[in-house]
PDB file of N, CA and C in Angstrom:
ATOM      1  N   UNK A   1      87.860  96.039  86.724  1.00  0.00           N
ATOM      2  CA  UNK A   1      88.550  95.732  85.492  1.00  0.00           C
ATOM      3  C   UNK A   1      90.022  96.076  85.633  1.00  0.00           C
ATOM      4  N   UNK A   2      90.998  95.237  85.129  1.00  0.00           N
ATOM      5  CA  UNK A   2      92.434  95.629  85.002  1.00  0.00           C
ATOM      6  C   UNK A   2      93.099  96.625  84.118  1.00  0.00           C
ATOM      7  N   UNK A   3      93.678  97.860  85.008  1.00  0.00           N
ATOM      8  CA  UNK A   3      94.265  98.723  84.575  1.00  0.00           C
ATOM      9  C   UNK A   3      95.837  98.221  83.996  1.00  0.00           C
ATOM     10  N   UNK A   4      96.083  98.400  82.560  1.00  0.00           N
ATOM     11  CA  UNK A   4      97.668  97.646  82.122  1.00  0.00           C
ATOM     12  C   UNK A   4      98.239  98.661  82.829  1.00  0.00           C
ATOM     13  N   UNK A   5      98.184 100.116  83.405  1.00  0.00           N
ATOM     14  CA  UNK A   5      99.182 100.414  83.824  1.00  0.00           C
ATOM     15  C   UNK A   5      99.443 100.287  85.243  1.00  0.00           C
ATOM     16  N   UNK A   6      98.219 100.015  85.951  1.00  0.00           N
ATOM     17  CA  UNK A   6      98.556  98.922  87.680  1.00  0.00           C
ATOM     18  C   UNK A   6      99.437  98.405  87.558  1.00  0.00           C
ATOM     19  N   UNK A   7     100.040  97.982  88.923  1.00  0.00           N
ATOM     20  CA  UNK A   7     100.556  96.951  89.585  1.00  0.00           C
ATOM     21  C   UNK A   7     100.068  96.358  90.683  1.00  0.00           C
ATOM     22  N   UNK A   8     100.420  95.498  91.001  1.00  0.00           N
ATOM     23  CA  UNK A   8     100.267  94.848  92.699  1.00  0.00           C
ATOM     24  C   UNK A   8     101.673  94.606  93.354  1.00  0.00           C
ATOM     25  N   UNK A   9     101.097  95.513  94.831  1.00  0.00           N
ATOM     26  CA  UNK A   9     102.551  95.090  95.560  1.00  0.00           C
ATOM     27  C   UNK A   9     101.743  94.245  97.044  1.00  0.00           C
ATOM     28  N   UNK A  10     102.528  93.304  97.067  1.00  0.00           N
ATOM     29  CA  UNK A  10     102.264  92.452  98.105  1.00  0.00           C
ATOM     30  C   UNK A  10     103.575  92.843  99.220  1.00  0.00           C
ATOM     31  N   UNK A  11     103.384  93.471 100.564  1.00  0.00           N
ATOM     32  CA  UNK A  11     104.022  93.535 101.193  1.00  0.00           C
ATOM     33  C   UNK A  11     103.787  93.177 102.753  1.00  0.00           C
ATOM     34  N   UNK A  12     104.839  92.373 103.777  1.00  0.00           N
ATOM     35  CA  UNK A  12     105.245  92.415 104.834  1.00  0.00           C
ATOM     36  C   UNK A  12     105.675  93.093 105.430  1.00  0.00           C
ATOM     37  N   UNK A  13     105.127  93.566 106.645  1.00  0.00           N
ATOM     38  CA  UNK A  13     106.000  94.315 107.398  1.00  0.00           C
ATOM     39  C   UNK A  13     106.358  94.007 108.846  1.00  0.00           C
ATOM     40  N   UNK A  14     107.331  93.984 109.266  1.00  0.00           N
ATOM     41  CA  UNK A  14     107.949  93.201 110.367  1.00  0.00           C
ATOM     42  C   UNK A  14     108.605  94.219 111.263  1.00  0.00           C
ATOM     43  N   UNK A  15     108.404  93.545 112.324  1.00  0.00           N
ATOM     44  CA  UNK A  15     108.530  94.672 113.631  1.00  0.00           C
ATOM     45  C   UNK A  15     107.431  94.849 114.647  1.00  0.00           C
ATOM     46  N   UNK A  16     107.698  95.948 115.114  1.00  0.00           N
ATOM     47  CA  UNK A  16     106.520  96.124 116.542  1.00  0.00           C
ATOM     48  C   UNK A  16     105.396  96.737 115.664  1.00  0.00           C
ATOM     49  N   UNK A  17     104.607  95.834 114.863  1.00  0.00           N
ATOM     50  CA  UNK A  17     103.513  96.771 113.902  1.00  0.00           C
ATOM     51  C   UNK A  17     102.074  96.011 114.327  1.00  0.00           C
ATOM     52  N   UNK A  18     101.675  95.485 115.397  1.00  0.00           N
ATOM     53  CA  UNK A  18     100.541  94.689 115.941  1.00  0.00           C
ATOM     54  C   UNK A  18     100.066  95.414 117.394  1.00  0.00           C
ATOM     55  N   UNK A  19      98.598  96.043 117.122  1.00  0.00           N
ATOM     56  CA  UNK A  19      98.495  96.804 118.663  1.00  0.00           C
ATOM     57  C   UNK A  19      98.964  97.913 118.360  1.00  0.00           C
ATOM     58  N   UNK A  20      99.842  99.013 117.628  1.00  0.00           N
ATOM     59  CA  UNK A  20      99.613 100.080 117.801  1.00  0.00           C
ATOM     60  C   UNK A  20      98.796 100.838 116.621  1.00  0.00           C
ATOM     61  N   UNK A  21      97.838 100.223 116.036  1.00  0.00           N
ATOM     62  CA  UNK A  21      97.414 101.035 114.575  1.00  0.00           C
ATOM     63  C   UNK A  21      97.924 100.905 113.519  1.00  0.00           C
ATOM     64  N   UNK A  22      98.398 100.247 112.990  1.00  0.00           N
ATOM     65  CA  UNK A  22      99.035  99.913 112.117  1.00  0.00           C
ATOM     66  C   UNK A  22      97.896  99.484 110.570  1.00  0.00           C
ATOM     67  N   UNK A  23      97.471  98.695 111.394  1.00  0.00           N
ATOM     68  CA  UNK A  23      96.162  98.432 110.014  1.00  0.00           C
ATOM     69  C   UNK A  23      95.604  99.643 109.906  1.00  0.00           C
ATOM     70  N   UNK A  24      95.020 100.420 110.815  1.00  0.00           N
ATOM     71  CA  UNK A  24      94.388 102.071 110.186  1.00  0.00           C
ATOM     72  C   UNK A  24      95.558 103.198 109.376  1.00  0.00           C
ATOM     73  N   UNK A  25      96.217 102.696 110.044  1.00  0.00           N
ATOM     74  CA  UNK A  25      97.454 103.652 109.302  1.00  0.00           C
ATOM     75  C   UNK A  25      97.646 103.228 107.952  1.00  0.00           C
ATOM     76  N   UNK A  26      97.534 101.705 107.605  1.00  0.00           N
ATOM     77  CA  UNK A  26      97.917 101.318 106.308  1.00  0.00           C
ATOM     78  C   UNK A  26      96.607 101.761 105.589  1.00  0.00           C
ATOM     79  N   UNK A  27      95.279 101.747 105.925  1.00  0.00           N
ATOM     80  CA  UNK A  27      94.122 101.765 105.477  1.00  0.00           C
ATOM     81  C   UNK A  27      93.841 103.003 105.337  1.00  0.00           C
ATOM     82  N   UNK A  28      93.843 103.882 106.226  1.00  0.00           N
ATOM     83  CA  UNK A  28      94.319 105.381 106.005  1.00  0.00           C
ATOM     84  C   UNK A  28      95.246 106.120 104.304  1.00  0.00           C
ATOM     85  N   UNK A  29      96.603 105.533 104.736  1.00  0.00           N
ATOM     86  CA  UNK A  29      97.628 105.815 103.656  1.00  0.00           C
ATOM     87  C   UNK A  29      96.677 105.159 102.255  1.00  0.00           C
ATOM     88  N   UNK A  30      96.450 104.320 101.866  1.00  0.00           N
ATOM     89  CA  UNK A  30      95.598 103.528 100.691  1.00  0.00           C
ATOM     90  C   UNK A  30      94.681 104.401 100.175  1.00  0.00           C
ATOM     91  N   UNK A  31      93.683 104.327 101.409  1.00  0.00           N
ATOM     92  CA  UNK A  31      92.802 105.284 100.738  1.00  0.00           C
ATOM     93  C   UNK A  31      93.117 106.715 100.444  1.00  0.00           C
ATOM     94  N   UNK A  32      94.009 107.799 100.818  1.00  0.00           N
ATOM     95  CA  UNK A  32      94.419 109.067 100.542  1.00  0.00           C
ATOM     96  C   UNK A  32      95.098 108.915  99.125  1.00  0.00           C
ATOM     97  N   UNK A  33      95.550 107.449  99.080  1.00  0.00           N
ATOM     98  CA  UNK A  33      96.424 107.180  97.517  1.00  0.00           C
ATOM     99  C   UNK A  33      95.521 106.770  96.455  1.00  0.00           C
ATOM    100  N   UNK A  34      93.879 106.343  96.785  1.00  0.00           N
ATOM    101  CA  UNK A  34      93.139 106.002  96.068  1.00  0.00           C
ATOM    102  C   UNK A  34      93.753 104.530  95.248  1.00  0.00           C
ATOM    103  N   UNK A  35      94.579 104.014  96.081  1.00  0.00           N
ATOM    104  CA  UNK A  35      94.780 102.218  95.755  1.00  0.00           C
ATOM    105  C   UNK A  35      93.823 101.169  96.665  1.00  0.00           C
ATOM    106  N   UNK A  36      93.673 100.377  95.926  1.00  0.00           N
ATOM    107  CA  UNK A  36      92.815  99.416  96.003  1.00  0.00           C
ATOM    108  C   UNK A  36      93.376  98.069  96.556  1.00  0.00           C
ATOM    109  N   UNK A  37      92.855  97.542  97.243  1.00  0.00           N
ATOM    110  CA  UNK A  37      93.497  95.891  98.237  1.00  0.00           C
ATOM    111  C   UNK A  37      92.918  96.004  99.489  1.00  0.00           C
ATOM    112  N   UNK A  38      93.723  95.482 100.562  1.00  0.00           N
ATOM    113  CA  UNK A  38      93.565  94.614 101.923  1.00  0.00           C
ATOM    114  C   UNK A  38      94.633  94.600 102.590  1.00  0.00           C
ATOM    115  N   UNK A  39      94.323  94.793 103.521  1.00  0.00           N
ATOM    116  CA  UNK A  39      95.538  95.055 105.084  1.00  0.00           C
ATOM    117  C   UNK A  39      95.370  93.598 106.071  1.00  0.00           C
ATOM    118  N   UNK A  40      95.487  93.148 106.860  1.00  0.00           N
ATOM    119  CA  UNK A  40      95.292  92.237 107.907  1.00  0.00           C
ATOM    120  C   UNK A  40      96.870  91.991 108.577  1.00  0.00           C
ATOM    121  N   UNK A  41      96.145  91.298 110.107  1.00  0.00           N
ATOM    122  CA  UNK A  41      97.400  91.504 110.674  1.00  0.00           C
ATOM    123  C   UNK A  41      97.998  89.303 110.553  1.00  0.00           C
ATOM    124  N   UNK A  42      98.687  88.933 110.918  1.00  0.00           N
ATOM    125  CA  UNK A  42      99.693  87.853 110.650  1.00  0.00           C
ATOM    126  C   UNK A  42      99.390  87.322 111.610  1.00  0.00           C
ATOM    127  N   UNK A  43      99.254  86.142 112.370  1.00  0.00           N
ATOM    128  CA  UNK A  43      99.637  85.412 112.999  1.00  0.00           C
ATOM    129  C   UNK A  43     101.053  84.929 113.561  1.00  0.00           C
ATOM    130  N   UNK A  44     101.674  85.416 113.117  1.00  0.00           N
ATOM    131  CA  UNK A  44     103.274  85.648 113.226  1.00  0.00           C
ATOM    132  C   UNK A  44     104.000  86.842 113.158  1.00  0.00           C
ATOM    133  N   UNK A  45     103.055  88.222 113.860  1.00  0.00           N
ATOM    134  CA  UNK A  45     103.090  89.382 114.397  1.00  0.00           C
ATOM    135  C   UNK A  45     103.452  90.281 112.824  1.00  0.00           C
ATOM    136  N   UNK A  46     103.751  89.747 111.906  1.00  0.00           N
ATOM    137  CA  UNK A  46     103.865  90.854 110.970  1.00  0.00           C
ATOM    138  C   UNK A  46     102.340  91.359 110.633  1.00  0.00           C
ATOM    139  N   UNK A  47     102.765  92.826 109.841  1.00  0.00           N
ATOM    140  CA  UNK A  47     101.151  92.763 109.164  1.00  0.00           C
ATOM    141  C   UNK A  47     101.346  92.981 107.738  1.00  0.00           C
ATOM    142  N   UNK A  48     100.319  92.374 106.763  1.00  0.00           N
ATOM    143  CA  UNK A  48     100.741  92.146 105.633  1.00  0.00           C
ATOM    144  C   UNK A  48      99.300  93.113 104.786  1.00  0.00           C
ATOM    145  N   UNK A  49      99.977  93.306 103.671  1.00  0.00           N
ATOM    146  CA  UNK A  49      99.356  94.129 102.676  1.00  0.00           C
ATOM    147  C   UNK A  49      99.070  93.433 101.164  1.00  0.00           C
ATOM    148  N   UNK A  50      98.138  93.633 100.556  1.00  0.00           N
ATOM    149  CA  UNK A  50      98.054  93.581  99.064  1.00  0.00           C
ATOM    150  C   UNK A  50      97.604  95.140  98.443  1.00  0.00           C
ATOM    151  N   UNK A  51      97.969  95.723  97.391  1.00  0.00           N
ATOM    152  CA  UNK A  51      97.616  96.765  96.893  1.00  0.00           C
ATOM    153  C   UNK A  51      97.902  97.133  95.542  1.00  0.00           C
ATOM    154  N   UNK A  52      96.809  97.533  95.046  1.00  0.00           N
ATOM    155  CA  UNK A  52      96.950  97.473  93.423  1.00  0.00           C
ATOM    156  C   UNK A  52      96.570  99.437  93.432  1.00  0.00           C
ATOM    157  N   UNK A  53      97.427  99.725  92.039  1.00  0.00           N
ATOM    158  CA  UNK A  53      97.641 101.082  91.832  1.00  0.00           C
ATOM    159  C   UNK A  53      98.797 101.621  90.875  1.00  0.00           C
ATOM    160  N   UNK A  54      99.167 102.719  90.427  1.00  0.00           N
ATOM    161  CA  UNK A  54     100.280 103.014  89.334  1.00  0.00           C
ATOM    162  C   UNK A  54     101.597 103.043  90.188  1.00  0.00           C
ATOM    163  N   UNK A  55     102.654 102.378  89.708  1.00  0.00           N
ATOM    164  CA  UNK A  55     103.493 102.025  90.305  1.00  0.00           C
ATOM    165  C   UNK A  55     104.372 102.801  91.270  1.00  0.00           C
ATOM    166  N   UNK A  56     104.413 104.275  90.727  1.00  0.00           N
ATOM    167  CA  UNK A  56     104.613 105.246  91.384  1.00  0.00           C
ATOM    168  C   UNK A  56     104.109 105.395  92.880  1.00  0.00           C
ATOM    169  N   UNK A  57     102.913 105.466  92.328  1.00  0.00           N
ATOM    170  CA  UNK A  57     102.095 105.487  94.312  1.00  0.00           C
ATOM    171  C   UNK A  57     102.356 104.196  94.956  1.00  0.00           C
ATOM    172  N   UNK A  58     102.603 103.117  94.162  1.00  0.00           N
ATOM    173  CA  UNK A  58     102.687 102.621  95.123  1.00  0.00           C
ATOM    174  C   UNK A  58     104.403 102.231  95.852  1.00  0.00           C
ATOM    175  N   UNK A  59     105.009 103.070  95.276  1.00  0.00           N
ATOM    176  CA  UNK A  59     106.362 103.132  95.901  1.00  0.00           C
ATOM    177  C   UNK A  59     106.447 103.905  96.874  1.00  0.00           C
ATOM    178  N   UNK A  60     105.416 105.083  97.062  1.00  0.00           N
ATOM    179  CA  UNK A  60     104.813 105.799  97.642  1.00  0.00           C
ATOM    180  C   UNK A  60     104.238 105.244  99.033  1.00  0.00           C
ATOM    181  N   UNK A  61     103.590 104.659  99.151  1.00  0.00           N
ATOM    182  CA  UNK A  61     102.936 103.936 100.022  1.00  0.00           C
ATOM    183  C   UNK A  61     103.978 102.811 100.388  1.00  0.00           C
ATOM    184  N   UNK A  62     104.993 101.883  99.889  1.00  0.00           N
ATOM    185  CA  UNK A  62     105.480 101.222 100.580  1.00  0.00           C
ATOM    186  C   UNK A  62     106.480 102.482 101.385  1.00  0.00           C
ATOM    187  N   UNK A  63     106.980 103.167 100.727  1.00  0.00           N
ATOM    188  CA  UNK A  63     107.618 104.395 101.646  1.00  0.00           C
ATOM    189  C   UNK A  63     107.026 104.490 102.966  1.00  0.00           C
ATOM    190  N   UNK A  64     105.823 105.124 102.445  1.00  0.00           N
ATOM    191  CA  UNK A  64     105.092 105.681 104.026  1.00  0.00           C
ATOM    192  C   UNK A  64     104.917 104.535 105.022  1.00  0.00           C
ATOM    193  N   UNK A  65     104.753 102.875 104.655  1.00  0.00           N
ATOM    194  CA  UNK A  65     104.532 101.878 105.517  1.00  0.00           C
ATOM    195  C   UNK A  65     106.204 101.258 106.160  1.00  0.00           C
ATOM    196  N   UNK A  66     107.206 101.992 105.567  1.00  0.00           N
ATOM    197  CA  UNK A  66     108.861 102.001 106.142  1.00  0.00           C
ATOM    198  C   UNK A  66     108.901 102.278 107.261  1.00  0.00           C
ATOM    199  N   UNK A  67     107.787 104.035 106.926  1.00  0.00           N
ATOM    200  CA  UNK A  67     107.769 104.872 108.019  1.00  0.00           C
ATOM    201  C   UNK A  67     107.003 104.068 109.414  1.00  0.00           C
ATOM    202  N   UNK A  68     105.624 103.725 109.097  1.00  0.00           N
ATOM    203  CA  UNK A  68     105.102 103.404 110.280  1.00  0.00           C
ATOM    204  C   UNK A  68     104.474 104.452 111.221  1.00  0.00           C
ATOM    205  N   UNK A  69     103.424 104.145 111.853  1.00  0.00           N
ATOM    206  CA  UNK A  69     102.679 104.789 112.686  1.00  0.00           C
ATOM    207  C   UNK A  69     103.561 105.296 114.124  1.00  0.00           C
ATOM    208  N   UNK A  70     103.533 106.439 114.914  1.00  0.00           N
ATOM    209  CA  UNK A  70     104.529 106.552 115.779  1.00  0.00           C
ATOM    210  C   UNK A  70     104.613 105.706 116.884  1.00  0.00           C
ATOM    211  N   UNK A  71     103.912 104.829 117.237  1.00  0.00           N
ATOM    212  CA  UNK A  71     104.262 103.803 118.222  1.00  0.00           C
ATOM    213  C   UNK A  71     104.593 102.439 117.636  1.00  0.00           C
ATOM    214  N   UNK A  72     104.756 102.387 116.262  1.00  0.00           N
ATOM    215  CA  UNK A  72     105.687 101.012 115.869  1.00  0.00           C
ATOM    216  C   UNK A  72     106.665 101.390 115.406  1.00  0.00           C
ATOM    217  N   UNK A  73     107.234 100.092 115.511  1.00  0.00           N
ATOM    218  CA  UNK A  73     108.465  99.768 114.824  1.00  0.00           C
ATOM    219  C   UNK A  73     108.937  98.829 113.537  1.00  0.00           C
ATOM    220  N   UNK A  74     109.244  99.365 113.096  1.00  0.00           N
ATOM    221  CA  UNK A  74     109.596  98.444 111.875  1.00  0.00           C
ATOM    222  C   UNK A  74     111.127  98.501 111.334  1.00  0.00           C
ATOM    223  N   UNK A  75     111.374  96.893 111.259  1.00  0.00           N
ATOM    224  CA  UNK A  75     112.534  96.329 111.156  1.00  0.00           C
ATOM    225  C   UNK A  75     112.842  96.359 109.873  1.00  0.00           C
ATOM    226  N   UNK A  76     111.920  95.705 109.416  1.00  0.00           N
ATOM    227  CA  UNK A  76     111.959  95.512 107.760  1.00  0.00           C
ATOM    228  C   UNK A  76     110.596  95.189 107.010  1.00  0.00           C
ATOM    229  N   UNK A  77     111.249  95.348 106.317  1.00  0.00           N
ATOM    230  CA  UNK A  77     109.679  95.481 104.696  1.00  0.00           C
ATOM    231  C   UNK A  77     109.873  94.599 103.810  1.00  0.00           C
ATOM    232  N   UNK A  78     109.073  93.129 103.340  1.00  0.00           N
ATOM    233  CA  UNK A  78     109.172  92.771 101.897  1.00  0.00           C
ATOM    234  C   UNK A  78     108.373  92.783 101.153  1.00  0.00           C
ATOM    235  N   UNK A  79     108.995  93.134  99.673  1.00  0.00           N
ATOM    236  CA  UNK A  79     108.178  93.539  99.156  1.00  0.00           C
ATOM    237  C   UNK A  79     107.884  92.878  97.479  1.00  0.00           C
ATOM    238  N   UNK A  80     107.087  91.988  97.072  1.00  0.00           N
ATOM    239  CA  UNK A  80     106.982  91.332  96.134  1.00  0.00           C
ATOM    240  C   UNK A  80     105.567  92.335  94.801  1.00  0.00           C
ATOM    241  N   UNK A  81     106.413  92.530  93.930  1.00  0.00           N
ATOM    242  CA  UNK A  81     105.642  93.115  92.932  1.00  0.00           C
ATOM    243  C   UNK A  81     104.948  92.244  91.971  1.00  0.00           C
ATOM    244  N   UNK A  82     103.754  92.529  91.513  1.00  0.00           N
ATOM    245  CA  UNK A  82     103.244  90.906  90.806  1.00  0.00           C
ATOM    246  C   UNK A  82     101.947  92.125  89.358  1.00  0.00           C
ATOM    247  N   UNK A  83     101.602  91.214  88.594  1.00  0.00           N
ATOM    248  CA  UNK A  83     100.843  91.871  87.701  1.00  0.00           C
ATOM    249  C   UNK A  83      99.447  92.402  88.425  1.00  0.00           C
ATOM    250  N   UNK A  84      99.159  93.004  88.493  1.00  0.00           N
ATOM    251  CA  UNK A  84      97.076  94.045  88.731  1.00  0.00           C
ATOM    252  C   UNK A  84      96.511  92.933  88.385  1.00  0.00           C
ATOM    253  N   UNK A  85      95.369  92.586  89.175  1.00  0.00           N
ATOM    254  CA  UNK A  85      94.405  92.065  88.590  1.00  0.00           C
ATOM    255  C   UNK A  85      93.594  92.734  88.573  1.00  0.00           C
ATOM    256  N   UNK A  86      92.825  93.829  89.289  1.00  0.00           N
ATOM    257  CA  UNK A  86      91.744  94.357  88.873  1.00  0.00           C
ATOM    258  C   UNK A  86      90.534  94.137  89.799  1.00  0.00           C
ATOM    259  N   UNK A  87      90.918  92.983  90.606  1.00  0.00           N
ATOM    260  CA  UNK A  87      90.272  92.409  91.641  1.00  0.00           C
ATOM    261  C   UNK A  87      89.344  93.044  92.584  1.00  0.00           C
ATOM    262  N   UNK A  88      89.874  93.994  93.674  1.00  0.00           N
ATOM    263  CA  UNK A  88      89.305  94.895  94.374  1.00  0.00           C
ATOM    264  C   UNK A  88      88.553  96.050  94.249  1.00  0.00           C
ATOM    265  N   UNK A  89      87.494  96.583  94.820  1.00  0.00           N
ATOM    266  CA  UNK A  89      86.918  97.556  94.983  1.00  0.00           C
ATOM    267  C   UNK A  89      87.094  99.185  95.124  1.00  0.00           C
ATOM    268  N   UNK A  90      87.749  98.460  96.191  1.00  0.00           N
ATOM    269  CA  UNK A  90      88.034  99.697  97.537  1.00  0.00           C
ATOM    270  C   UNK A  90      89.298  99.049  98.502  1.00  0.00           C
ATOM    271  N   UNK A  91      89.651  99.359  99.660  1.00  0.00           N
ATOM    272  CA  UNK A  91      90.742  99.146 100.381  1.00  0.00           C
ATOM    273  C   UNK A  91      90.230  99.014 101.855  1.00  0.00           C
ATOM    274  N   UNK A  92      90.948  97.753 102.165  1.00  0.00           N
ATOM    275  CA  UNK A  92      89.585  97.219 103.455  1.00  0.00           C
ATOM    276  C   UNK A  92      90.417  96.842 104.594  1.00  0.00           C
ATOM    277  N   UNK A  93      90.255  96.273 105.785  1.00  0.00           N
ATOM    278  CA  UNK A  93      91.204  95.612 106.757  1.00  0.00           C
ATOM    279  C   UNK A  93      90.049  94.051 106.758  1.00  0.00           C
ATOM    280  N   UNK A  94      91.497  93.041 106.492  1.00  0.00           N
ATOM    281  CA  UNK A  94      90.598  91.445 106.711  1.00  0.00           C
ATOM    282  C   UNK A  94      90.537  90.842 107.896  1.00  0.00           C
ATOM    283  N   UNK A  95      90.466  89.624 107.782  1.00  0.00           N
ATOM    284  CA  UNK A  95      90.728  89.019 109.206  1.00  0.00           C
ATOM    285  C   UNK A  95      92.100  88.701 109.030  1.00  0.00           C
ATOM    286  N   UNK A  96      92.841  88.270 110.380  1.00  0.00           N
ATOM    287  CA  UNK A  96      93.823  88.020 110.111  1.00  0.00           C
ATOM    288  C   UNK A  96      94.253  86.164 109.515  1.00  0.00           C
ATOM    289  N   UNK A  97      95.321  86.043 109.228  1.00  0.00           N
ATOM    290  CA  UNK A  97      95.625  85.021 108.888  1.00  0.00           C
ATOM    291  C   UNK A  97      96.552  84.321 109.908  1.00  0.00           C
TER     292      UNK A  97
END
């Protein structure tokens, strides 16, 4: 069910973030934040995120995904904020796209 005070942040992350952990790291960070969505990696080497949660954490979490796991790199982050749906469960890794 949709929390009015959720959000969803849909984010990219670009750089050397494919092959070193990156999806456990994001899946990791999610779940310690108790936000809800999906990780997968890009076909065009980024890896991309959806995540629903109070907006706070999740400024939180795009923070920590700036940071990155210690064998990537990351260039840059985008980051598109959109309304909660309410959608998800739990916080998962997909296939990629």
């Amino acid at each position: 069910m949709d929390n009015p005070q959720s959000e969803r942040l849909h984010i990219l992350v670009h750089g050397i973030v494919q092959g070193v952990g990156f999806r456990y790291y994001v899946l990791g960070a999610a779940s310690a934040m108790h936000l809800s969505g999906w990780v997968r990696n890009t076909s065009t080497g980024q890896v991309e995120a959806v995540a629903e949660g109070p907006r706070s954490v999740l400024d939180r979490f795009a923070s920590y995904l700036e940071e990155g796991p210690e064998n990537a790199f990351v260039s840059h982050v985008e980051k598109y904020w959109l309304p909660a749906t309410g959608e998800f469960s739990g916080f998962n890794i997909t296939s990629t796209r």
